[in-house]
N, C-alpha and C. Protein backbone atom coordinates (compact mmCIF):
# COMPACT_ATOMS: atom_id res chain seq x y z
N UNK A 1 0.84 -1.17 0.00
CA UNK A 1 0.00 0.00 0.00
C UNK A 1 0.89 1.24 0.00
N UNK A 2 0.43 1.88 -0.70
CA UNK A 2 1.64 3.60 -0.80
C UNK A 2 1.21 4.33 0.13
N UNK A 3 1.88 4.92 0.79
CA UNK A 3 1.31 6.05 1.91
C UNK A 3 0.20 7.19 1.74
N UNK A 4 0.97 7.65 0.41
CA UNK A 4 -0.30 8.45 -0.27
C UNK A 4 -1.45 7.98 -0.44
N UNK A 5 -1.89 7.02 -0.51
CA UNK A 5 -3.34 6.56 -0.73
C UNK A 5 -4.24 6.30 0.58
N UNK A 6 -3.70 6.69 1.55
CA UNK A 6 -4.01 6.30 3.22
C UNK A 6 -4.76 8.16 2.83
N UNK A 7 -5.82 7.89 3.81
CA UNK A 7 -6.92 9.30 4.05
C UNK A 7 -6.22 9.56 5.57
N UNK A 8 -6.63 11.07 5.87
CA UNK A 8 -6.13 11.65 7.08
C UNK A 8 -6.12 10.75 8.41
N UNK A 9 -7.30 10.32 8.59
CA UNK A 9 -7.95 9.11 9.57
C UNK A 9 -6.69 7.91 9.25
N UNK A 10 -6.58 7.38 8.45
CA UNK A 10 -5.54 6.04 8.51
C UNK A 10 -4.51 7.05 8.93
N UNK A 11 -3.95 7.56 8.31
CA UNK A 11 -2.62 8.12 8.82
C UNK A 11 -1.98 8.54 9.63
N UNK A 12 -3.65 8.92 10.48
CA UNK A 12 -3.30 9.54 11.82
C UNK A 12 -3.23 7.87 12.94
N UNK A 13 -3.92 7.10 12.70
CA UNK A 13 -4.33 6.00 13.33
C UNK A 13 -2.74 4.85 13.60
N UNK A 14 -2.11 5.09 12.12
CA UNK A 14 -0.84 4.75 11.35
C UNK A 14 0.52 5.07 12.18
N UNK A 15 0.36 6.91 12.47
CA UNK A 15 1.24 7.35 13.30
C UNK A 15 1.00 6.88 15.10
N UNK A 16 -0.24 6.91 15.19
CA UNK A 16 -0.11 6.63 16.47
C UNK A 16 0.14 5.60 17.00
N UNK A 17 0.20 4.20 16.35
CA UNK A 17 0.84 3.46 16.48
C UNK A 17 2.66 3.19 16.03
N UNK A 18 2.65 3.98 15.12
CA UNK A 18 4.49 4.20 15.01
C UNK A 18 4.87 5.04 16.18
N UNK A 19 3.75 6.02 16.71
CA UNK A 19 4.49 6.91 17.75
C UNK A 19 5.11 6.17 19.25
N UNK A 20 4.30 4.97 19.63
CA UNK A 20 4.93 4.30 20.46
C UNK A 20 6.41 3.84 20.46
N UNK A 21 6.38 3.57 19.07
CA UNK A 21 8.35 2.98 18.75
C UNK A 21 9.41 4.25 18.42
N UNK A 22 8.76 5.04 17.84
CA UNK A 22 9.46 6.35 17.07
C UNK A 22 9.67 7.35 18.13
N UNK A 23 8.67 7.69 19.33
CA UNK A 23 8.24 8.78 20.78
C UNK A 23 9.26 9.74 20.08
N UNK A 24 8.82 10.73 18.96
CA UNK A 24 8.95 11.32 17.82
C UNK A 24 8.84 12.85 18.55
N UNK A 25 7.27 13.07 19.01
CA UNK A 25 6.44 13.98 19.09
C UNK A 25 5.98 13.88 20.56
N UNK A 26 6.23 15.00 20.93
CA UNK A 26 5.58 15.36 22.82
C UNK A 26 3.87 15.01 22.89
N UNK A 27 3.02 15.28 21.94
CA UNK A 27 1.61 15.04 22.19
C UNK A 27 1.46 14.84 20.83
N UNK A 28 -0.12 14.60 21.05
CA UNK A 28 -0.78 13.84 19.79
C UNK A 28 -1.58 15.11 18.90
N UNK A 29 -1.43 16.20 19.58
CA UNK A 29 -2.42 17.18 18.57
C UNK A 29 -1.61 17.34 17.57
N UNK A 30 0.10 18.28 17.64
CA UNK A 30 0.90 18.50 16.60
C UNK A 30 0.79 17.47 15.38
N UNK A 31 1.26 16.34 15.80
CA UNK A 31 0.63 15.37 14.56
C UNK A 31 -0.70 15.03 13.51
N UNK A 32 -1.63 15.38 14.43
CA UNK A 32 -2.73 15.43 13.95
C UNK A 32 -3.15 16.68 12.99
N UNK A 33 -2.50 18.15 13.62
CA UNK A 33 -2.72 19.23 12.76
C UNK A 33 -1.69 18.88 11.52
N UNK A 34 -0.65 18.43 11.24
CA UNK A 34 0.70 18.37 10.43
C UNK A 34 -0.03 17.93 9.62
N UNK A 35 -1.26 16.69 9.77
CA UNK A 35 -1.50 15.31 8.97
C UNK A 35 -2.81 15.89 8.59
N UNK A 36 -3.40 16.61 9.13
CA UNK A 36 -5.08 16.81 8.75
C UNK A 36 -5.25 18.27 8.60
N UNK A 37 -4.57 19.21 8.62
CA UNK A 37 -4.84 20.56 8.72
C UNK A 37 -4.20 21.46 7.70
N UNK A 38 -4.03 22.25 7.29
CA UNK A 38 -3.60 23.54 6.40
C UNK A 38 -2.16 23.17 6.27
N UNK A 39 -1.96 23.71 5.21
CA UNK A 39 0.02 23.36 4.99
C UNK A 39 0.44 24.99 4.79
N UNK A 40 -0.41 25.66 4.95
CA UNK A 40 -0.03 27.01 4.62
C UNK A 40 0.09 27.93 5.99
N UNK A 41 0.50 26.95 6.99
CA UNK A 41 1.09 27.77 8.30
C UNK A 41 1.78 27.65 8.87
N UNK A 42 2.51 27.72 9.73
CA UNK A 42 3.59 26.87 10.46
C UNK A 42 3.41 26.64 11.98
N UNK A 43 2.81 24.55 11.86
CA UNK A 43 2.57 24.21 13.00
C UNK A 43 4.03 23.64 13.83
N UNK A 44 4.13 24.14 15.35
CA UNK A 44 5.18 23.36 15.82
C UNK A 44 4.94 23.67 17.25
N UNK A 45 5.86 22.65 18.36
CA UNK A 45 5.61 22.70 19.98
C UNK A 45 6.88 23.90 20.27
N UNK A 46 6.38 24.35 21.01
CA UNK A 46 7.55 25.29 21.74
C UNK A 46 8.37 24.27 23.46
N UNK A 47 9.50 24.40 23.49
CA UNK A 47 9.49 23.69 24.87
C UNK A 47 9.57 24.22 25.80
N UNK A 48 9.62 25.34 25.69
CA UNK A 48 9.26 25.37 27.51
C UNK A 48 9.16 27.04 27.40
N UNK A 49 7.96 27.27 28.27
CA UNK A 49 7.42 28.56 28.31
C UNK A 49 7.68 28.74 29.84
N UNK A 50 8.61 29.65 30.49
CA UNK A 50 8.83 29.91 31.69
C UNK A 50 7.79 31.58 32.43
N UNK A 51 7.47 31.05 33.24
CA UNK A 51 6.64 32.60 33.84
C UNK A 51 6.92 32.88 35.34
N UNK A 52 7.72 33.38 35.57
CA UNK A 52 8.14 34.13 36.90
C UNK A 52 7.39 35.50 37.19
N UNK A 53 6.08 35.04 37.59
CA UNK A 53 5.34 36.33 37.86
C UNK A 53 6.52 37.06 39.15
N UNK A 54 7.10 36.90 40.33
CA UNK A 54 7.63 37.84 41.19
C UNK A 54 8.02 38.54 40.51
N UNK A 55 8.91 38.12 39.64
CA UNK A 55 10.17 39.02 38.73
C UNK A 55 9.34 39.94 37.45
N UNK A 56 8.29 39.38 37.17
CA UNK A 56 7.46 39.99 35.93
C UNK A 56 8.48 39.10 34.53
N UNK A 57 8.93 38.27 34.84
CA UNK A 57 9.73 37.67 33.17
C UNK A 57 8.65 36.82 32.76
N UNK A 58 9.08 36.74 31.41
CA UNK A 58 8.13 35.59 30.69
C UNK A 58 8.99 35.21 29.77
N UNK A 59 9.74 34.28 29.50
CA UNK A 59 10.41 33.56 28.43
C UNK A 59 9.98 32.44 27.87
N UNK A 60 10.26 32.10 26.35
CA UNK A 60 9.85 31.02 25.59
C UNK A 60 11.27 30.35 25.22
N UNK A 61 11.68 29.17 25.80
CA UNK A 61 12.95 28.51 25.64
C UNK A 61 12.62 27.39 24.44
N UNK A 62 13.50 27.57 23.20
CA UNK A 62 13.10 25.92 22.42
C UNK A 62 14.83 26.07 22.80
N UNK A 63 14.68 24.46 22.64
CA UNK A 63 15.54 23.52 22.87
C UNK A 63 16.80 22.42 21.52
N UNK A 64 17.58 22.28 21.54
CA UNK A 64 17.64 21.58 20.36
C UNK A 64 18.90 20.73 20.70
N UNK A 65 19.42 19.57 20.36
CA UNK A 65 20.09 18.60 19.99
C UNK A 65 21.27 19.51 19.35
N UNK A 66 22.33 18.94 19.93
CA UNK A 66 23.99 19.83 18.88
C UNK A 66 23.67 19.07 17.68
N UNK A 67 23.27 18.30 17.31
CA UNK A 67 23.16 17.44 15.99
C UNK A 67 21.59 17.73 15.18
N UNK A 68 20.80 18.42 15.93
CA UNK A 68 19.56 18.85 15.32
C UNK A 68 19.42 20.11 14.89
N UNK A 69 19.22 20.39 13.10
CA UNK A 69 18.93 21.35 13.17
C UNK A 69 17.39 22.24 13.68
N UNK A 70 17.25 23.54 12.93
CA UNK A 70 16.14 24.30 12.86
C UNK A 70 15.53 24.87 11.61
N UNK A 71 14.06 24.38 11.64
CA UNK A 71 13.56 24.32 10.69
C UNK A 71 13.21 26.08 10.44
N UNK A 72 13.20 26.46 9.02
CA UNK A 72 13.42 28.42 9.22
C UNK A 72 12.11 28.62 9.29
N UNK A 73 10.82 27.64 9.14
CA UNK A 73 9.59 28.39 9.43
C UNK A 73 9.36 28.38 11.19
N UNK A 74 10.20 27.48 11.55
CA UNK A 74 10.15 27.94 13.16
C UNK A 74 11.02 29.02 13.52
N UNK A 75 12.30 29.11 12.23
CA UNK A 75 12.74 30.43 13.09
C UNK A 75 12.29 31.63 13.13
N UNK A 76 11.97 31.60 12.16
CA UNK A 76 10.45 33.09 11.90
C UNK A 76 9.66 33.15 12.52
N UNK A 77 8.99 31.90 13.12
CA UNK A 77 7.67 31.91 14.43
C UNK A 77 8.41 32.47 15.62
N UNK A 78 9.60 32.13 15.99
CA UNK A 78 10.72 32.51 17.30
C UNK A 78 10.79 33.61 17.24
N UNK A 79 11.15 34.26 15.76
CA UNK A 79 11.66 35.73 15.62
C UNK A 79 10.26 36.41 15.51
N UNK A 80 9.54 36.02 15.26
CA UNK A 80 8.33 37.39 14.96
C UNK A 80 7.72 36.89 16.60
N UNK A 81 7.60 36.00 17.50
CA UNK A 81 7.21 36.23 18.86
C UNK A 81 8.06 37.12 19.71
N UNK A 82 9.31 37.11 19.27
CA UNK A 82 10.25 38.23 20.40
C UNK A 82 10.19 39.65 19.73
N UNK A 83 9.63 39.90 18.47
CA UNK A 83 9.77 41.23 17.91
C UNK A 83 8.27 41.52 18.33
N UNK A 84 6.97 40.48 18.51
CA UNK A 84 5.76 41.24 18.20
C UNK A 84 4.96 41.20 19.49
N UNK A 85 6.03 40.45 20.38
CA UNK A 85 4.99 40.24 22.14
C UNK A 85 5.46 41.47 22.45
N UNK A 86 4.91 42.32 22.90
CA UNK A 86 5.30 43.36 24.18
C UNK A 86 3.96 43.00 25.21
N UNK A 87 4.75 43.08 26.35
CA UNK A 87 3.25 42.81 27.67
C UNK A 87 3.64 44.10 28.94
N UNK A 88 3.12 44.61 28.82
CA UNK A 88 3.38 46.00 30.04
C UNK A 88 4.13 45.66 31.02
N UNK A 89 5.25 45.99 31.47
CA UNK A 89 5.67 45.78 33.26
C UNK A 89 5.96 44.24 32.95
N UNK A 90 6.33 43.69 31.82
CA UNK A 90 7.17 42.34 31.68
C UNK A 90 8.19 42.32 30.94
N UNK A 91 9.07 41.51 31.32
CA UNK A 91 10.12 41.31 30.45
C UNK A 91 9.79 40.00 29.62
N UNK A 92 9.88 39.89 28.40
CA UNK A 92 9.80 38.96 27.40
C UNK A 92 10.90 38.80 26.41
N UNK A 93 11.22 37.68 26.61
CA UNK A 93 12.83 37.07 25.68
C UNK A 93 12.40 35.63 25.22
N UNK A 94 12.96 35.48 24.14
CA UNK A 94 12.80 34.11 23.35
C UNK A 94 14.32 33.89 23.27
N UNK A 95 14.52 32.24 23.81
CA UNK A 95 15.81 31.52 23.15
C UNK A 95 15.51 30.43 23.36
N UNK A 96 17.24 30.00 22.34
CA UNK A 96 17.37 28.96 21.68
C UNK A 96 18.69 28.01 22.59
N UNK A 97 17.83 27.18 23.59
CA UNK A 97 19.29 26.74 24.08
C UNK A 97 19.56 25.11 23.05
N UNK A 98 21.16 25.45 22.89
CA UNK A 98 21.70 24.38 22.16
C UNK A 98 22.43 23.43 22.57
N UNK A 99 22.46 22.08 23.09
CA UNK A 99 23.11 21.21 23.84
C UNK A 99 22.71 19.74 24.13
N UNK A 100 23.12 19.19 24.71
CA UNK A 100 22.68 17.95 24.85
C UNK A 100 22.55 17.09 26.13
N UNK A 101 21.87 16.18 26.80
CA UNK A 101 21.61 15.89 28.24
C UNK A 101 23.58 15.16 28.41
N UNK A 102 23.63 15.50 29.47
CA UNK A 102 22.96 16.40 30.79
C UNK A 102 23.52 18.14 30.56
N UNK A 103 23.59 18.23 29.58
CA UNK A 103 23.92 19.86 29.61
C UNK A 103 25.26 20.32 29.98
N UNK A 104 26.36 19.53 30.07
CA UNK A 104 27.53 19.94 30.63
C UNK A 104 27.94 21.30 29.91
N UNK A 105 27.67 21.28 28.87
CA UNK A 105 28.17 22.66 27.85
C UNK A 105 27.00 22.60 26.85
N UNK A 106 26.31 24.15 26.86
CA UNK A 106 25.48 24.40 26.03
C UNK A 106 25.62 25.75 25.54
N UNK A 107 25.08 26.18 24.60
CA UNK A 107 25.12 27.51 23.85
C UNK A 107 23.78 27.64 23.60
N UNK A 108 23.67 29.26 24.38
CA UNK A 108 22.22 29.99 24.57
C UNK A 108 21.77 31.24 23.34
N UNK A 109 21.05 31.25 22.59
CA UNK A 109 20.69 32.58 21.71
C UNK A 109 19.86 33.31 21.92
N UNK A 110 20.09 34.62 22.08
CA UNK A 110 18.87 35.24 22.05
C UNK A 110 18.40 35.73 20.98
N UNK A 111 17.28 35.67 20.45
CA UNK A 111 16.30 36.23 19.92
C UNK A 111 15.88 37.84 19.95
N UNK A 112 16.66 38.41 20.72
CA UNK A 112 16.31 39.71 21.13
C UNK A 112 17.51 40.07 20.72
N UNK A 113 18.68 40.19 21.07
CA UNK A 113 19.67 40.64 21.13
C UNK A 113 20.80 39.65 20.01
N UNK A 114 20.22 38.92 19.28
CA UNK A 114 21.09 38.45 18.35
C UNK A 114 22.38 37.92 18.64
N UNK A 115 22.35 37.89 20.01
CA UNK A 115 23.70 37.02 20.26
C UNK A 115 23.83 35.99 21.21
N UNK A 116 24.95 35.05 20.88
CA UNK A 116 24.99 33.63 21.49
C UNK A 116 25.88 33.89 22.83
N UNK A 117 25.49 33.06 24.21
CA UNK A 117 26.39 32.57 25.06
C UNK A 117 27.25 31.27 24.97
N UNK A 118 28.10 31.41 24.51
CA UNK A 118 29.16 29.85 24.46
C UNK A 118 29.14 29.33 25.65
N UNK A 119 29.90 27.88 25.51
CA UNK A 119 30.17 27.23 26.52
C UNK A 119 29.56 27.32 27.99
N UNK A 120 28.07 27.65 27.66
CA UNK A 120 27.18 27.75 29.26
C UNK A 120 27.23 26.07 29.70
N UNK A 121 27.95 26.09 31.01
CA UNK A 121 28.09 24.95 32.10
C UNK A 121 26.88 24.77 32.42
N UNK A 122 26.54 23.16 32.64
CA UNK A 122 25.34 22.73 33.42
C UNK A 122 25.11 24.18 34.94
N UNK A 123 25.87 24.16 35.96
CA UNK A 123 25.14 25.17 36.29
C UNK A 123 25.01 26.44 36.20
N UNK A 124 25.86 27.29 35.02
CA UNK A 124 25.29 28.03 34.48
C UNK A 124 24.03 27.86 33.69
N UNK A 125 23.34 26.68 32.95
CA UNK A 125 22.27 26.82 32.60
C UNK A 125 21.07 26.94 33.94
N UNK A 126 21.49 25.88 34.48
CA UNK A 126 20.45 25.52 35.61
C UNK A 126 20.20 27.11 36.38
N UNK A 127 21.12 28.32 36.54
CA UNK A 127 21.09 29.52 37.07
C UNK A 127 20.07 30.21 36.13
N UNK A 128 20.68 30.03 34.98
CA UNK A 128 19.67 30.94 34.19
C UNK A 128 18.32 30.34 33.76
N UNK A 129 17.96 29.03 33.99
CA UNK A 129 16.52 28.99 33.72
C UNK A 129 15.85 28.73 34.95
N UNK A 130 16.49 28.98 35.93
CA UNK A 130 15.89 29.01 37.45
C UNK A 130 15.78 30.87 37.78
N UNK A 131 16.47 31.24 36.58
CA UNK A 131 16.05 33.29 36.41
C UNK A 131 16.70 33.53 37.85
N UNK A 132 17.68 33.03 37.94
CA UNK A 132 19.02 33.79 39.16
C UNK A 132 20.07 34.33 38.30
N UNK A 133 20.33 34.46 37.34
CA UNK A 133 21.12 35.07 36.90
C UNK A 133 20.59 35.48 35.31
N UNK A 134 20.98 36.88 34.78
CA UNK A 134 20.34 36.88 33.33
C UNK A 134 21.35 36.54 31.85
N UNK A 135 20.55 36.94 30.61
CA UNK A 135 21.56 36.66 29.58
C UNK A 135 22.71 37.30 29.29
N UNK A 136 22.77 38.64 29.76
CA UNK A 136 23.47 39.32 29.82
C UNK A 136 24.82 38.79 31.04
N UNK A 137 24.34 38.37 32.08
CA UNK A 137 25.31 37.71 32.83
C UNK A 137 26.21 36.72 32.79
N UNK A 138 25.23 36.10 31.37
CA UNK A 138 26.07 34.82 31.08
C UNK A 138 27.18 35.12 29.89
N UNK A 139 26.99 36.24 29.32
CA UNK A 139 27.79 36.86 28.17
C UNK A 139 28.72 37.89 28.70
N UNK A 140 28.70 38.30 30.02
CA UNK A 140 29.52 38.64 31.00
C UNK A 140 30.74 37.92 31.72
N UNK A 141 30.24 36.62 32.01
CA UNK A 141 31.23 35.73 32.24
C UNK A 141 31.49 34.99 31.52
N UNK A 142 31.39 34.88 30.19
CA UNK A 142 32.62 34.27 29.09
C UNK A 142 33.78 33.82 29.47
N UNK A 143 34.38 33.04 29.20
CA UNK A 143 35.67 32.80 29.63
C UNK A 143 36.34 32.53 27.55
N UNK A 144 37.41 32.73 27.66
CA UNK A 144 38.27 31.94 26.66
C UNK A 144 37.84 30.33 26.23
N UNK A 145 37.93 30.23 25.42
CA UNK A 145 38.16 28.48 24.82
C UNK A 145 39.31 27.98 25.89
N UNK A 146 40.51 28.62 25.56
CA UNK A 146 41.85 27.95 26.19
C UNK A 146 41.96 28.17 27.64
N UNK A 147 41.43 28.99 28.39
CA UNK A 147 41.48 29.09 29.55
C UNK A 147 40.04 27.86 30.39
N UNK A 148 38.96 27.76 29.54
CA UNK A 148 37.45 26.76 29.68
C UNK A 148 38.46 25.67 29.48
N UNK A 149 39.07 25.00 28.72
CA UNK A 149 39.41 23.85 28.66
C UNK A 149 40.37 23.36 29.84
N UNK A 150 41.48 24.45 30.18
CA UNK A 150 42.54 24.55 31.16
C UNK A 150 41.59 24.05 32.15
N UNK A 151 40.54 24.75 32.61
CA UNK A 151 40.31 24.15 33.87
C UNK A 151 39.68 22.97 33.97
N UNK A 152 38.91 22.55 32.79
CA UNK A 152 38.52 21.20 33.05
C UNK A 152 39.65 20.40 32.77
N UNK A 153 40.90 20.61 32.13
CA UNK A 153 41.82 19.18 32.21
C UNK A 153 42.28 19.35 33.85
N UNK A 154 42.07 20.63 34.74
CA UNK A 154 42.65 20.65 35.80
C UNK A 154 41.82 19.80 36.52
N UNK A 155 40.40 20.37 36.30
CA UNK A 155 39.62 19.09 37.84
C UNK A 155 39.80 17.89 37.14
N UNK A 156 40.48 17.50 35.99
CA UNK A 156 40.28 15.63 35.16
C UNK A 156 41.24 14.87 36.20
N UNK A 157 42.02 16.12 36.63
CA UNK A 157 43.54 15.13 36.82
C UNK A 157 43.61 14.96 38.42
C-alpha cells in the first residue's frame, strides 16, 4: 500500500501506532494538525514557556540537539514572537538553548539581542533557567576556549 493513498484518519491512526516505537512527538495534537490541517502555516511545539510572575519575566525557551537542526519556518515563528509580544511591566525574551543531556556545555541565543552565550556549564544553565542570573550575565562571564578547557583538564587530573 503507498502512503499516499491512506486518508487523514488512517494516517493519523498509522502514526499513532508508530508513535509508540518512534516517541517522535511530545503530544498527539501537533501530529494530527501536520496530517489533517492547512500546509499554509507553520505548526510546531515550543518547549518550555517559563513565567516568573515575582520578577514579571516571561520567556519562551526551544531547545535543540547539537546534531539537530532548525527548521526556518520555526525560526520566523521565534523571531516574529520576540519582535511582536510586548506585555506592560514584563520582560519577554525568546531563546534557543543548544546542547545535549545532561547539559555539561550548552550555547544559549537570544532572539532579542542576536547574540549567542558559548560554553554555558550545566550550572550556568540551571542559574539561568531558574532566572538567578540573566543573559546578559552569562555573556559577562565568558571565559576563553583555552582558559574553559585549562580548567577542566585541571579538575580531570
Amino acid at each position: 500500500m503507498n502512503r499516499n493513498d491512506l486518508r487523514g484518519k488512517e494516517k493519523y491512526e498509522m502514526y499513532l501506532i508508530a508513535k509508540d516505537t518512534i516517541n517522535y512527538y511530545k503530544g498527539d495534537i501537533l501530529p494530527f494538525v501536520n496530517m489533517n490541517c492547512r500546509t499554509d502555516m507553520t505548526t510546531g511545539d515550543i518547549d518550555c514557556i517559563q513565567w516568573d510572575y515575582t520578577k514579571c519575566i516571561l520567556r519562551i525557551v526551544e531547545a535543540k540537539r547539537s546534531n539537530e537542526n532548525q527548521s526556518e519556518s520555526q525560526h520566523k515563528l521565534l523571531t516574529f514572537l520576540q519582535d511582536e509580544i510586548h506585555i506592560d511591566g514584563y520582560t519577554f525574551d525568546v531563546y534557543k538553548v543548544v546542547g545535549d543531556p545532561p547539559y555539561l556545555e550548552t550555547q544559549i541565543f537570544s532572539y532579542r539581542t542576536k547574540q549567542s552565550a558559548c560554553f554555558v556549564s550545566f550550572d550556568q544553565l540551571k542559574d539561568f533557567l531558574d532566572m538567578k542570573i540573566s543573559f546578559d550575565d552569562l555573556l559577562k562571564n565568558r571565559k576563553p576556549v583555552a582558559i574553559r578547557r585549562a580548567q577542566q583538564l585541571k579538575r580531570s587530573i
